[in-house]
Protein backbone atom coordinates (compact mmCIF):
# COMPACT_ATOMS: atom_id res chain seq x y z
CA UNK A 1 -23.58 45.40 -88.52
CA UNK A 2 -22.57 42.68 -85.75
CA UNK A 3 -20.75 45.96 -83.86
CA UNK A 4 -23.56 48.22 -84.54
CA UNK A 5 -26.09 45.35 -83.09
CA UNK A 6 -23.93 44.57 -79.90
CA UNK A 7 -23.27 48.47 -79.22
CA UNK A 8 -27.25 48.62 -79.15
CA UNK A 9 -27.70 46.02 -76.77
CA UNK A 10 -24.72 47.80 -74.93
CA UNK A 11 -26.66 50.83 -74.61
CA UNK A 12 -30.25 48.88 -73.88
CA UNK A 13 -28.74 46.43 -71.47
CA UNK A 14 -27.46 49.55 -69.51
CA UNK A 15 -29.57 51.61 -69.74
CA UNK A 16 -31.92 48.63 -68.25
CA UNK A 17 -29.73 48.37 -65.88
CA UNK A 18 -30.01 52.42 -64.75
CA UNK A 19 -33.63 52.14 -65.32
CA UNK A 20 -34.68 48.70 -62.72
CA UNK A 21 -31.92 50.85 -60.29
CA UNK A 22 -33.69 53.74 -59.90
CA UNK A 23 -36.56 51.95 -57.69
CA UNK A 24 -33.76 50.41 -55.73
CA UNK A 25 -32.05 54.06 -55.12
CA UNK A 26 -35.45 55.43 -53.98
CA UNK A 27 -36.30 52.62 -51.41
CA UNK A 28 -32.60 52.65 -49.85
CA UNK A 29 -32.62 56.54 -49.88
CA UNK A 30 -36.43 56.18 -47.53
CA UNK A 31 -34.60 53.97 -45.41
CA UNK A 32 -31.80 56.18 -44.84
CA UNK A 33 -34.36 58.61 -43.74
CA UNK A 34 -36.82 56.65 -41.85
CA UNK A 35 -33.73 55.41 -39.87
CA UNK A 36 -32.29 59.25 -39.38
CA UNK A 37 -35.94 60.92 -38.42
CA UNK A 38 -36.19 57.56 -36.02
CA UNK A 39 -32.48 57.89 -34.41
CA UNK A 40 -31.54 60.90 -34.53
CA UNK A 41 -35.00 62.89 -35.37
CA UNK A 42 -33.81 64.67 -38.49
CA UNK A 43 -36.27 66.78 -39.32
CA UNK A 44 -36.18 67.95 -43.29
CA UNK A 45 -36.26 67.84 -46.98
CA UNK A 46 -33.84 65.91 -49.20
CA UNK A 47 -34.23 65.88 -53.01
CA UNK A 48 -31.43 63.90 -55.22
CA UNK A 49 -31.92 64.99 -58.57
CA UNK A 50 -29.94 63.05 -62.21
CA UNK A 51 -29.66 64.96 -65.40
CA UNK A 52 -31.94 67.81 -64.32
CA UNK A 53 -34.96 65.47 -63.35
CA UNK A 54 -35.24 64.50 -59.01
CA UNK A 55 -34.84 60.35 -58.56
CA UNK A 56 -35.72 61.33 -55.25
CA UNK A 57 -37.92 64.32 -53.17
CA UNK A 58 -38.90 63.51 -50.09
CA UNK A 59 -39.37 65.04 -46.57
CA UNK A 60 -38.86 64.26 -42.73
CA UNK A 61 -40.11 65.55 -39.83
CA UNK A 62 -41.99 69.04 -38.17
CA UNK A 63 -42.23 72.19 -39.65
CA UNK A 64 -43.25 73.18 -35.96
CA UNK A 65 -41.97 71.50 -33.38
CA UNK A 66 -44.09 72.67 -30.93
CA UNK A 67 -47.54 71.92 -32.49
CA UNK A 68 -46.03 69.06 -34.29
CA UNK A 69 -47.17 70.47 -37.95
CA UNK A 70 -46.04 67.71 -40.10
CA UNK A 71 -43.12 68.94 -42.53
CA UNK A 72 -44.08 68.96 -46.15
CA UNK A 73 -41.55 68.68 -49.38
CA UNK A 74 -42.35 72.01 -50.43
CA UNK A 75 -42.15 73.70 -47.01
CA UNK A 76 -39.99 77.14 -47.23
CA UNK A 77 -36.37 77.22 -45.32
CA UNK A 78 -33.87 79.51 -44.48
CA UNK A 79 -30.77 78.66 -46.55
CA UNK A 80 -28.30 80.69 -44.28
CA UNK A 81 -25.26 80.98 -46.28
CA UNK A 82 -26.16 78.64 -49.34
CA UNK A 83 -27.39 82.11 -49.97
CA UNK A 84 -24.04 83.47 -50.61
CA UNK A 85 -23.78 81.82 -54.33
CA UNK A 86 -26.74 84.06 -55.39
CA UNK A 87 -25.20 87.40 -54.40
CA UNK A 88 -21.81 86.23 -56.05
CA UNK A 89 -24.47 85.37 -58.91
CA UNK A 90 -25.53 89.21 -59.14
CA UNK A 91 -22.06 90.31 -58.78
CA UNK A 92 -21.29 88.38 -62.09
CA UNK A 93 -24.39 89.25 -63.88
CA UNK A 94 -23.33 92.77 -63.57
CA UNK A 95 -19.69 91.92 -64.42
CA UNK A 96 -21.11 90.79 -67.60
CA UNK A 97 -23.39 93.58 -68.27
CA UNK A 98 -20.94 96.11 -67.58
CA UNK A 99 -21.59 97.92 -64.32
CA UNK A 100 -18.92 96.72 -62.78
CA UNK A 101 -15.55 94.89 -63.09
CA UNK A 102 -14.48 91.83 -60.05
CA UNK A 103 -10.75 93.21 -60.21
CA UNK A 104 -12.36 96.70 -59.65
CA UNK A 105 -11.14 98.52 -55.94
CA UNK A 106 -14.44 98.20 -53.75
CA UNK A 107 -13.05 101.93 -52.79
CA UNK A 108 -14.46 102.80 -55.76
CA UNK A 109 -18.76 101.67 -54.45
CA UNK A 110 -18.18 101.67 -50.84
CA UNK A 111 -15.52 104.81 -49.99
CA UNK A 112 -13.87 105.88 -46.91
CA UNK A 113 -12.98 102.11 -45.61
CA UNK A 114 -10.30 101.82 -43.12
CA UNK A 115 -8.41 99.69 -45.70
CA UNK A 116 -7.19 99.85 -48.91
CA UNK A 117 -5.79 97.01 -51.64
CA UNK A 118 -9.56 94.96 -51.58
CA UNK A 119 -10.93 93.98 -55.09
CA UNK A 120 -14.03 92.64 -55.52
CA UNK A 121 -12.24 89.67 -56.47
CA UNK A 122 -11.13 89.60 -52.82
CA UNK A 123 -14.62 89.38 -51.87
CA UNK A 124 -15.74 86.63 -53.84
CA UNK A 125 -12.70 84.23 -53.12
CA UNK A 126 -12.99 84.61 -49.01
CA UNK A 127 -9.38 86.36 -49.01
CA UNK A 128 -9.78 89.92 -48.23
CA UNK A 129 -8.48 89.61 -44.89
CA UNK A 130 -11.67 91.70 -43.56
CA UNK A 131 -12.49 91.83 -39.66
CA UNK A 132 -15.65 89.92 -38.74
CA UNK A 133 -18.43 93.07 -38.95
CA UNK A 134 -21.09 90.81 -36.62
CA UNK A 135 -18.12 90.29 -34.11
CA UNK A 136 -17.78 94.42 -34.07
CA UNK A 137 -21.97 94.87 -33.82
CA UNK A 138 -21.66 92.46 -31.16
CA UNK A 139 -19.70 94.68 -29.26
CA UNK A 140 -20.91 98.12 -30.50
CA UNK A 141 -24.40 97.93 -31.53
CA UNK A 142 -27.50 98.84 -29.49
CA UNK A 143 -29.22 95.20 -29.50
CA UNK A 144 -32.96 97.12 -29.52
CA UNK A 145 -32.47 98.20 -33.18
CA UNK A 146 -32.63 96.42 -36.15
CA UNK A 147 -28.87 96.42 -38.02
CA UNK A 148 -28.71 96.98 -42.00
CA UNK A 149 -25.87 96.98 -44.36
CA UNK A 150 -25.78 100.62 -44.00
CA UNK A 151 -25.27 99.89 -40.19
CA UNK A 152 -22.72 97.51 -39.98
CA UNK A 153 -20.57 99.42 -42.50
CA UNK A 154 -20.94 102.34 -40.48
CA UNK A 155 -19.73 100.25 -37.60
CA UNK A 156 -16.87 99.41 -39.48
CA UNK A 157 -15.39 102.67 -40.50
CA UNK A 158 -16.35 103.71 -36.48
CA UNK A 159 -14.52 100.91 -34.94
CA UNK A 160 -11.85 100.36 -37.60
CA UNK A 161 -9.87 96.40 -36.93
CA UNK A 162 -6.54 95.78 -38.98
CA UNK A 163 -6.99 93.22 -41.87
CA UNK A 164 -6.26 89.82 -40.79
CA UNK A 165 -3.80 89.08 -43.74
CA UNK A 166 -2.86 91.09 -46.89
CA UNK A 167 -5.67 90.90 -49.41
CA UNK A 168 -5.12 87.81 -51.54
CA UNK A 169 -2.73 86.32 -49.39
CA UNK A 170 -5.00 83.34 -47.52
CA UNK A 171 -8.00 82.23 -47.37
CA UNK A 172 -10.44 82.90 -44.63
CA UNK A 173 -14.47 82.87 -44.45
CA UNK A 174 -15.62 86.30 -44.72
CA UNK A 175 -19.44 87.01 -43.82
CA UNK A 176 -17.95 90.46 -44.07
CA UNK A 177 -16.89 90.17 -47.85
CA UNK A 178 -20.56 89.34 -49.12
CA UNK A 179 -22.31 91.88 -47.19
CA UNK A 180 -20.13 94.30 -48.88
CA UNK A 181 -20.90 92.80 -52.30
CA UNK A 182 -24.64 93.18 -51.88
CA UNK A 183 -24.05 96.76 -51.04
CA UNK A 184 -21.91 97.16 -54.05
CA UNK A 185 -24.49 95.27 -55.93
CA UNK A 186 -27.21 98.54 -55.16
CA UNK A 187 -24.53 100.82 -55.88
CA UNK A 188 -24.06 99.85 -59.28
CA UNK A 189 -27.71 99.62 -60.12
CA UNK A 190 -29.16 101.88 -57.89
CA UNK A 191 -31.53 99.22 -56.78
CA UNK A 192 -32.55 97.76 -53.34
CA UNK A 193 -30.69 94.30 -53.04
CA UNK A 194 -33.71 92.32 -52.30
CA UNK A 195 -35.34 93.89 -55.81
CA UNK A 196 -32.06 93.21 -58.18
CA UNK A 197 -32.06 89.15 -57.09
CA UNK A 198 -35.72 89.17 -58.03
CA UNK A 199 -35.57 90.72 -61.02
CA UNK A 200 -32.68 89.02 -62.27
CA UNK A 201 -32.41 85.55 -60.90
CA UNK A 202 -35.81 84.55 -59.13
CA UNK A 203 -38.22 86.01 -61.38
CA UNK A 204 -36.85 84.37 -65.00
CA UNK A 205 -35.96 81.27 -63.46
CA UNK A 206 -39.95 81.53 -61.93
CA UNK A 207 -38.42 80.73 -58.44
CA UNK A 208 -41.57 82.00 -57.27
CA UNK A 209 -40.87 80.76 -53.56
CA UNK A 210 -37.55 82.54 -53.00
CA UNK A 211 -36.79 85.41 -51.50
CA UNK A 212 -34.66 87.52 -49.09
CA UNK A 213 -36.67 87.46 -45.88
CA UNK A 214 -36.06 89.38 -42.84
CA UNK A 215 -37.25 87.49 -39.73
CA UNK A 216 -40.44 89.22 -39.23
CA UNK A 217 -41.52 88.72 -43.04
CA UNK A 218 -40.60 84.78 -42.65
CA UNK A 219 -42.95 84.22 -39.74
CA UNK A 220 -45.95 85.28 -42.24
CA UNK A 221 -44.95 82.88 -44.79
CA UNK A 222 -47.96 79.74 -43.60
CA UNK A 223 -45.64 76.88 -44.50
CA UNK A 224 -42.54 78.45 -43.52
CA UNK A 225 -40.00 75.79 -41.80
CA UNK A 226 -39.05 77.24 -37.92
CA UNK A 227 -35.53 76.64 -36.93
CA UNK A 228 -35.80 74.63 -33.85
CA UNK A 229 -32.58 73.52 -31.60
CA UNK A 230 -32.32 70.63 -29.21
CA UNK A 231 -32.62 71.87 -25.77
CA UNK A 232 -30.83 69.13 -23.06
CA UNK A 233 -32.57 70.65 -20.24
CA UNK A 234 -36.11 70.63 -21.40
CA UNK A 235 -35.14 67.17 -23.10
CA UNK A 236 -37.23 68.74 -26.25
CA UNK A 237 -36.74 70.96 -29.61
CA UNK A 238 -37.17 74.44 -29.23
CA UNK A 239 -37.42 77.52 -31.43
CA UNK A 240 -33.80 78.60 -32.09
CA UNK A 241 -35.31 82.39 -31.51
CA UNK A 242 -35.93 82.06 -27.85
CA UNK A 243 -32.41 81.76 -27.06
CA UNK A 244 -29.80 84.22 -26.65
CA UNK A 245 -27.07 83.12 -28.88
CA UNK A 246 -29.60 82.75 -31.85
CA UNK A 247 -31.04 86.76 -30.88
CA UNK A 248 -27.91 87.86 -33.90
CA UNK A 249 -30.20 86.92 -36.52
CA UNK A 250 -32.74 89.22 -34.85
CA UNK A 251 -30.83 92.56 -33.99
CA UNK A 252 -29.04 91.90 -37.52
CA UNK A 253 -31.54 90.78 -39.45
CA UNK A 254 -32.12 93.30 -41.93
CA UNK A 255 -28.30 92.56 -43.29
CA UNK A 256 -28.19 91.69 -47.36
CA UNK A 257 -25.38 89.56 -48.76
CA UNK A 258 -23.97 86.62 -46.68
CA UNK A 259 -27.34 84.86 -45.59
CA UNK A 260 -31.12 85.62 -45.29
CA UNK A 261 -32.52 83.93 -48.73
CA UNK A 262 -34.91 81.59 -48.25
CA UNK A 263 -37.28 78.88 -50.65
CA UNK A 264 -38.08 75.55 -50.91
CA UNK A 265 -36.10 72.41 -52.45
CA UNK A 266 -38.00 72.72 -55.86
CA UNK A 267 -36.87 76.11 -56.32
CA UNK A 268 -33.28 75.69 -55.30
CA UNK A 269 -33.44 72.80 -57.90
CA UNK A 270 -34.57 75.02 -60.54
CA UNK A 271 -31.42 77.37 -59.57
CA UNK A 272 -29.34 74.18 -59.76
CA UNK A 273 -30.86 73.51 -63.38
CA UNK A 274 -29.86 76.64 -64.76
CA UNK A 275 -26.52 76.67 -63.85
CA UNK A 276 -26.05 73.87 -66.50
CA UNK A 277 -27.02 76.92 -68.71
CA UNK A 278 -26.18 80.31 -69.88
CA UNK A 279 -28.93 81.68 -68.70
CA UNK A 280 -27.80 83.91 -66.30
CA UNK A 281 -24.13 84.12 -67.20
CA UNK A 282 -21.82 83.03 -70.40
CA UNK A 283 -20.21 79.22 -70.07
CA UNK A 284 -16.90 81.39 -69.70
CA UNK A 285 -17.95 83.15 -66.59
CA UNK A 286 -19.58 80.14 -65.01
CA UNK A 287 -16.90 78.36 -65.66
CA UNK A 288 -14.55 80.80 -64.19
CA UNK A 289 -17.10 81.16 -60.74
CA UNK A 290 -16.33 77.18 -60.30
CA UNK A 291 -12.37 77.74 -60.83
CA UNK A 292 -10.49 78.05 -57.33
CA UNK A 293 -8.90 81.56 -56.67
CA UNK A 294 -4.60 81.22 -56.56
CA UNK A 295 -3.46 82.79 -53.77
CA UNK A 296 -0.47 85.25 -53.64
CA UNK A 297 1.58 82.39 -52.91
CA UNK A 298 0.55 80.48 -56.11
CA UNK A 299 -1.50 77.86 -53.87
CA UNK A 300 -5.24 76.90 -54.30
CA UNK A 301 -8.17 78.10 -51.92
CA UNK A 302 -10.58 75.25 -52.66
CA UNK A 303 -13.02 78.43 -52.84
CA UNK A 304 -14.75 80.20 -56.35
CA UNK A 305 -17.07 82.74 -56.38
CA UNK A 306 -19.34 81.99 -54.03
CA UNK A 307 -18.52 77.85 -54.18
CA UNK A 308 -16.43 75.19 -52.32
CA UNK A 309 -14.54 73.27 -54.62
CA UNK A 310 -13.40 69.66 -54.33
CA UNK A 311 -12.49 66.48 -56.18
CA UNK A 312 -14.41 63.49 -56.00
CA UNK A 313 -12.30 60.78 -56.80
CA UNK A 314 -15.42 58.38 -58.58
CA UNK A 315 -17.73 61.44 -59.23
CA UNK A 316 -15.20 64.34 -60.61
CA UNK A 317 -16.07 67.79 -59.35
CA UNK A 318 -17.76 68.87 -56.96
CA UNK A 319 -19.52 72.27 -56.72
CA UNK A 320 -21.07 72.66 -53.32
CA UNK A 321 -21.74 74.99 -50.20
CA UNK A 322 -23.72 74.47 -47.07
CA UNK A 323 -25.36 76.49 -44.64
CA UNK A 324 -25.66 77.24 -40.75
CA UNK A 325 -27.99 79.68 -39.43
CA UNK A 326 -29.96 78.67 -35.63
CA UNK A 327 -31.36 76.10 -35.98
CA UNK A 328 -30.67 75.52 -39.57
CA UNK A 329 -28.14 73.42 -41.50
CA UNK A 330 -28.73 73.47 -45.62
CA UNK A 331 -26.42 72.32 -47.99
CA UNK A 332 -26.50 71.83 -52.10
CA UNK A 333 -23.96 69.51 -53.57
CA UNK A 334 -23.34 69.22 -57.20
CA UNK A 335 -21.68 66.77 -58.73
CA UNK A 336 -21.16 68.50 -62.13
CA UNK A 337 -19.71 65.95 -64.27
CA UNK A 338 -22.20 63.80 -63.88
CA UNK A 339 -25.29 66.22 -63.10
CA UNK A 340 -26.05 64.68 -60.37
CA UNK A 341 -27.49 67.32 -57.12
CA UNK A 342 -27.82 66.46 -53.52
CA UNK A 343 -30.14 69.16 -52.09
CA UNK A 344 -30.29 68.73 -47.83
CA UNK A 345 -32.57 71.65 -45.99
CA UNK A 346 -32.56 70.74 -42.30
CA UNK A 347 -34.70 73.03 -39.61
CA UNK A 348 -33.67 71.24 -36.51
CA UNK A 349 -30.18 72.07 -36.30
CA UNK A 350 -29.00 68.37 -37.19
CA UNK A 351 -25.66 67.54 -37.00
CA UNK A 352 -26.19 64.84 -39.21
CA UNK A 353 -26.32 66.46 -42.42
CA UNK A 354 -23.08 66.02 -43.45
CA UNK A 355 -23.30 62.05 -42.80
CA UNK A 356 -26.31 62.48 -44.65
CA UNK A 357 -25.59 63.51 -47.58
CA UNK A 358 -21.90 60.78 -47.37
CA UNK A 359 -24.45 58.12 -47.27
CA UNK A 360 -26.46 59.66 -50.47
CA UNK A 361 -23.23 59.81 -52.50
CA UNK A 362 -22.41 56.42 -51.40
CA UNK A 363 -25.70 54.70 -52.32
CA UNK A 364 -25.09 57.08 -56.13
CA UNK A 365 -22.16 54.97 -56.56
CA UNK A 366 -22.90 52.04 -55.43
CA UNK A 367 -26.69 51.38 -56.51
CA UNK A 368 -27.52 53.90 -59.00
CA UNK A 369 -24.14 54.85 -61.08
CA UNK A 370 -23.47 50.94 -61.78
């Protein structure tokens, strides 16, 4: 009885203790971004989130620069290649249905490739050894028209580049790799790519603000965040479309697969809920999606299906990826041993993201894990 009574007051005295720290977390996390919109004018949405409930949702900033619209929490953002975790998402939906296999030869959906070897596995991991397709529509494309994944695959079987490596061998960023999965995602269901995420992620998990958005579509979406850069000689934020090296995400912006989705926080939170689940996919497969790929050489890549990988030494695993379109730098870290999420959507091209979200994990450990 004594043990039963102190292992009670254990459990109230701590979880007391959680409870009075949550208020603490919340003011120290406003701080942090008072101080960043006030030093370094980070303008954005943060939302910290505990067991699949947010300790903390708050927002920073413009949504437009230039009429200084005040950003709201809910605003809509371009996720830039967060995005890539949802096509790997479809990819292993239809592993699991049957359509297709991730060890299958992409020879087999997309034929007549210059190169041969590449598994959809390949894809997934970052190690195909693929050429950089916008590099080759930066030098081949007319700039006037509007590229698709039909396009730039085009391009690459018309101006064929080796492989960079033998497939499997390294690891190596591949926009290249998840455009060709979306495309291999409508050739197994005969659906447009846009169509098969909404029917089978963003619809059942009622994301109802996401969506793959071309850059014409986003600019009728009312409380859509702008992507804004810091211009040095203007000594002001300007929209990241005005300038030439942002005009890719113009002349290509009808590509599928490595970017393009855009939402809000909440619904990326509600994506970040059901991965906890088997909603979408068996335990087995997700479990396998957040297992790094071992390279030819029996080495790790640090890299999933469609998820950095790393080791927190006082939080366990981490599951994250970030983002980096014009203007735009997004990142979701998840911290799944203790289900805790750091969600970061940033429209002003900050830099300080990254320190960001270091300070967040600090003030986890230090204020709200005690």
């Amino acid at each position: 009885m004594r043990i039963a009574l102190f292992l009670i007051y254990l459990f109230i005295s701590y979880n007391g203790r959680c409870q009075l720290s949550v208020p603490k977390l919340k003011q120290s996390l406003n701080l942090l971004m008072d101080q960043e919109w006030k030093d370094h004018s980070f303008s954005g949405v943060v939302l910290v989130a505990n067991h699949g409930k947010p300790v903390f949702f708050e927002s920073r900033g413009y949504r437009n620069f230039d009429t200084k619209t005040v950003l709201g929490k809910n605003d809509l953002f371009e996720l830039a290649s967060v995005s890539k975790q949802f096509t790997a998402m479809i990819i292993l939906m239809l592993k699991e249905k049957g359509p297709l296999g991730i060890d299958d030869d992409i020879a087999r959906y997309i034929p007549d490739l210059p190169w041969s070897g590449i598994t959809i596995r390949h894809l997934l991991t970052h190690t195909s050894g693929l050429p950089d397709y916008q590099s080759i529509m930066d030098k081949h494309w007319d700039k006037s028209k509007v590229a698709d994944n039909i396009d730039c695959i085009e391009y690459l079987k018309k101006y064929p580049e080796p492989l960079h490596f033998r497939p499997g061998q390294k690891y190596e960023y591949s926009n290249t790799g998840y455009l060709l999965l979306a495309s291999i995602a409508e050739k197994a269901t005969g659906k447009f790519f846009p169509d098969v995420l909404n029917e089978r992620i963003f619809k059942p998990l009622k994301m109802k603000t996401a969506a793959l958005r071309t850059p014409a579509t986003r600019r009728k979406v009312s409380n859509f965040a702008m992507g804004y850069i810091f211009d040095s000689t203007k000594n002001s934020y300007q929209n990241a479309e005005l300038y030439p090296e942002s005009n890719y995400t113009i002349w290509l912006g009808h590509r599928k697969g490595p970017g393009r989705i855009s939402m809000n926080a909440s619904d990326l939170f509600k994506w970040d809920k059901a991965l906890y689940t088997p909603l979408l996919i068996s335990d087995a497969t997700m479990e396998e999606a957040f297992t790094p790929y071992s390279l030819l050489d029996g080495t790790k890549s640090n890299y999933g299906f469609g998820w950095e990988l790393q080791q927190d030494v006082k939080l366990g695993k981490v599951v994250q990826h970030t983002g980096d379109n014009p203007g735009y730098h997004t990142l979701i870290k998840r911290f799944t041993e203790k289900e805790l999420t750091i969600i970061i959507l940033n429209n002003n091209a900050s830099d300080r993201v990254h320190e960001i979200q270091k300070s967040i994990r600090e003030l986890l450990v230090s204020t709200y894990l005690k």
